[in-house]
Structure formats: structure tokens, C-alpha cells
Protein backbone atom coordinates (compact mmCIF):
# COMPACT_ATOMS: atom_id res chain seq x y z
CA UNK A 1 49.85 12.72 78.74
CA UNK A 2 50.11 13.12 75.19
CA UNK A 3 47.95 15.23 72.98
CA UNK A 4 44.24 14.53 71.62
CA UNK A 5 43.87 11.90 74.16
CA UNK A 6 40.87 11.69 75.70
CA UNK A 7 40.74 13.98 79.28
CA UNK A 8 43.67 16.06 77.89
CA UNK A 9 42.08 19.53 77.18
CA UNK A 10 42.48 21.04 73.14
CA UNK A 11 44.46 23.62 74.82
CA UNK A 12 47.48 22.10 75.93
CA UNK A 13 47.69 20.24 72.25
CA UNK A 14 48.24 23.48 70.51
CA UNK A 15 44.14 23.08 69.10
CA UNK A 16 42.23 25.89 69.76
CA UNK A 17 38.96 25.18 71.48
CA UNK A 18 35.71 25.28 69.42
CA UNK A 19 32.42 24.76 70.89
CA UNK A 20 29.79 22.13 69.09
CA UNK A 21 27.35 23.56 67.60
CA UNK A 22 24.55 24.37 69.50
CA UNK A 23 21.73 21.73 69.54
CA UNK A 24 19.09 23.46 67.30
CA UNK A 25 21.97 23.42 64.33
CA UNK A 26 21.62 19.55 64.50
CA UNK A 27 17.76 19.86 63.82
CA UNK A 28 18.39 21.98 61.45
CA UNK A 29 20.92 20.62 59.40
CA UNK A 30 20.95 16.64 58.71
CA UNK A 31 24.41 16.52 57.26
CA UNK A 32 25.79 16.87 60.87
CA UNK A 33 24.14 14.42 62.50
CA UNK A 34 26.38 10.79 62.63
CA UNK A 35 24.70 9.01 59.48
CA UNK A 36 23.03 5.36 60.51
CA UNK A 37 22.75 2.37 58.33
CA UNK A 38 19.87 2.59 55.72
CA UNK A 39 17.64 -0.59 55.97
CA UNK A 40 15.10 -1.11 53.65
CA UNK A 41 12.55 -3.76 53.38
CA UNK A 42 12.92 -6.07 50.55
CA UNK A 43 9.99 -8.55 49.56
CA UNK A 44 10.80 -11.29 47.17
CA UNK A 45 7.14 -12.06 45.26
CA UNK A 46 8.76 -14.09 42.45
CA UNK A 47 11.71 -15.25 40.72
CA UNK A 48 12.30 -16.00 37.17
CA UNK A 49 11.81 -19.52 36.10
CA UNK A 50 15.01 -18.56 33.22
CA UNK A 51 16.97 -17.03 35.29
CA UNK A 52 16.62 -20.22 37.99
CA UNK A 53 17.72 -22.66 35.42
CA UNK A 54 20.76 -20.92 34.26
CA UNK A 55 22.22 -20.61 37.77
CA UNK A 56 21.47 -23.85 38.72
CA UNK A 57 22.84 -25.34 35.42
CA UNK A 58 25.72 -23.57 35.97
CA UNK A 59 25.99 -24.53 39.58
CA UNK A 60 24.84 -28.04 39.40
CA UNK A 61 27.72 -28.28 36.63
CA UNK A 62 30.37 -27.11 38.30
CA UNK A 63 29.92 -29.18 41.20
CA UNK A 64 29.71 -32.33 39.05
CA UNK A 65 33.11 -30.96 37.73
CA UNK A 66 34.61 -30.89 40.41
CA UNK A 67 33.36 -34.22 42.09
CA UNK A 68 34.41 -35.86 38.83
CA UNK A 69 37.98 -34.52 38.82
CA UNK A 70 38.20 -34.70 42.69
CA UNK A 71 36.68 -38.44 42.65
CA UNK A 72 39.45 -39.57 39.70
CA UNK A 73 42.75 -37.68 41.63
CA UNK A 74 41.45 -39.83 45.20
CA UNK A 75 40.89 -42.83 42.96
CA UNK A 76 44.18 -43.07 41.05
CA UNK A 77 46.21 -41.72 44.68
CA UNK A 78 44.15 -44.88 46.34
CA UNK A 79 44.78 -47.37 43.67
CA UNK A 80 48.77 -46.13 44.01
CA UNK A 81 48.44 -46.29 47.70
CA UNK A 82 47.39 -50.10 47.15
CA UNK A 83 43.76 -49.88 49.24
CA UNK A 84 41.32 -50.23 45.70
CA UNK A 85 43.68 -53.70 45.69
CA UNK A 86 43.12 -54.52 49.50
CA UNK A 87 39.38 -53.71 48.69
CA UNK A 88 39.03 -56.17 45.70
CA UNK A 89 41.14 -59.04 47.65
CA UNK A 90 38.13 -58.16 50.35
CA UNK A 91 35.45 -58.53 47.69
CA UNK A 92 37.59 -61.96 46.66
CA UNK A 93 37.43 -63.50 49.77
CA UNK A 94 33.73 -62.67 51.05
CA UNK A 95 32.68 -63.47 48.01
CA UNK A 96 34.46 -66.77 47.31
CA UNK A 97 36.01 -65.62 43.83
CA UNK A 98 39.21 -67.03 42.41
CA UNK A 99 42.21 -64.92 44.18
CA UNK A 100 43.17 -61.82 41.59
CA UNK A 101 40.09 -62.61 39.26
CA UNK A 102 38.17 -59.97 40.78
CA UNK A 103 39.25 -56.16 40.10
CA UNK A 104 37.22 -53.19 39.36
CA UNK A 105 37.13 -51.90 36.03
CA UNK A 106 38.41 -48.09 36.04
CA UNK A 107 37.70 -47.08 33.37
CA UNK A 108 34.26 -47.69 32.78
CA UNK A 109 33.35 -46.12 35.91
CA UNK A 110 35.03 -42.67 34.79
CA UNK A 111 33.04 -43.56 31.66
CA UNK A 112 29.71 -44.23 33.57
CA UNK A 113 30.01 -41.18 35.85
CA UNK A 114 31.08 -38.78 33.30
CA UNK A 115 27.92 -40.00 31.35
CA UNK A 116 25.44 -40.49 33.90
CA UNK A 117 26.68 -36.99 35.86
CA UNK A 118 25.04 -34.43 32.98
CA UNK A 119 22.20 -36.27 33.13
CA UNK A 120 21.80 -35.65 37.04
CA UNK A 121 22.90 -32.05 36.38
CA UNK A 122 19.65 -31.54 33.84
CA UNK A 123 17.42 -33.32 36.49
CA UNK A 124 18.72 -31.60 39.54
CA UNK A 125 18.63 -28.35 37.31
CA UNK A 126 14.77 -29.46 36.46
CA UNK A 127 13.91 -29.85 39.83
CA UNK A 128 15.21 -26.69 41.02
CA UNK A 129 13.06 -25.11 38.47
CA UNK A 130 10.01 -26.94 39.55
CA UNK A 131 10.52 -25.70 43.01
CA UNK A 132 11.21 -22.35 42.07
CA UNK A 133 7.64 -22.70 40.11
CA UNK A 134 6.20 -23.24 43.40
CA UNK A 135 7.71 -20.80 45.30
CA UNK A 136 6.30 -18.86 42.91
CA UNK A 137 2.70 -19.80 43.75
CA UNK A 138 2.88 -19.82 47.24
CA UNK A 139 4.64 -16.29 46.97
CA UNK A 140 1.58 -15.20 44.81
CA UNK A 141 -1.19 -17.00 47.59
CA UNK A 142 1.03 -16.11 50.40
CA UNK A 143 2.92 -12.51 49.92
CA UNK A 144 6.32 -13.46 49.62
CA UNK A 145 9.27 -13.39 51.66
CA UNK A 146 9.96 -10.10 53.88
CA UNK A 147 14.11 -9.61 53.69
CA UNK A 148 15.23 -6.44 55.32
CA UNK A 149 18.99 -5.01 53.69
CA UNK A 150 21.05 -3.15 55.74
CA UNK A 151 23.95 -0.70 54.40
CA UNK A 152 26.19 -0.83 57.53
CA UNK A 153 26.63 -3.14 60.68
């Protein structure tokens, strides 16, 4: 068996043996006893109104971002791939149009959703704020919200 594995006495590893302190020395002293998690209690009564409209601007925004460049890569790959001009051949024959007289007009939807999207980002932003405002109130009527933090597992 090798050494310092468990059922192999200190003795045959070369260790000598020490006894553990006796019990009253881990009364005594706290610094030997196995340290456990701290957990606090954490009570959230309110949140400021500034501080809610800054992340959520800058959330809100970054999404839109993103959506917007993620929306124009998909459309350009899908007008390449051929299935925006299946889709508006569709549109042409439900719809009785002329064939090819019907096609969607890029670029004014990049325009319209790159103009309408900051203006969703300020309301979404606004209503995050507005229900932050009533957390606020209830949190003030109510107590608040109990978290409990831990510092370990």
C-alpha cells in the first residue's frame, strides 16, 4: 500500500504520529475548526430609478444591436440562398400580382428597423423604469425581497 493512504498508519510513511488536539482546544480556539460558508441575509427595499435606466438602456441597446446585425447577415445569406425570391414568387401567386413585379424592398426595411429599433429601446427602457417604480412601492408597503448570499457551496 503506498503511503498517506487512508488505513496505512503515519508510521510506516516515514511521518511521525501526532495526536489531534484534544477537544477543548477546538472550543477554545476558532481558527482550528474547518471554516463553513458565511451566509448572510440580504433584503432588497429599493432600487434606484437612475441606475435602472442606464442598465436597461444599455441592455435594451445592445440587444437591438445585435438583432439588427444578426437580422441583416440571415437576410442577405437568405436572399443569396434564393428563399426571399421563392417567398415573393409565393406572395405573386396568392396574391394574383404580375410574375417578378412583386419584391421586397431591402433597403427600406434596414432603414425602418434601424429607425423604429431606438425608439423601442427608449420605451422598453421606460417601461423598465416604471416597473422598477413599482417595485419600489410594493417593497416600501410590503418589506422587500429576502435574498440570502452564500460565500461557499
Amino acid at each position: 500500500m503506498m503511503p498517506g493512504v487512508r488505513g496505512v498508519p503515519a508510521e510506516s510513511a516515514g511521518r511521525p504520529v501526532t495526536a489531534p488536539p484534544p477537544l477543548g482546544d477546538w472550543l477554545r480556539d476558532p481558527d482550528v475548526l474547518p471554516k463553513r460558508p458565511e451566509r448572510r441575509m440580504v433584503i432588497f427595499r429599493r432600487i434606484d430609478l437612475w441606475s435602472a435606466l442606464k442598465i436597461s438602456l444599455a441592455l435594451y441597446f445592445s440587444v437591438f444591436l445585435v438583432s439588427l446585425t444578426g437580422g441583416t447577415v440571415l437576410w442577405v445569406a437568405l436572399r443569396h440562398a434564393g428563399v426571399i425570391g421563392n417567398i415573393e414568387n409565393l406572395i405573386e401567386d396568392l396574391g394574383g400580382y404580375v410574375p417578378h413585379s412583386y419584391h421586397f424592398k431591402d433597403w427600406f426595411m434596414l432603414r425602418m428597423a434601424a429607425v423604429i429599433g431606438p425608439i423601442v429601446v427608449v420605451l422598453a427602457s421606460l417601461a423598465t423604469v416604471a416597473g422598477v417604480a413599482v417595485f419600489n412601492l410594493m417593497a416600501r408597503l410590503l418589506g422587500g425581497i429576502e435574498v440570502t448570499v452564500s460565500d461557499g457551496d
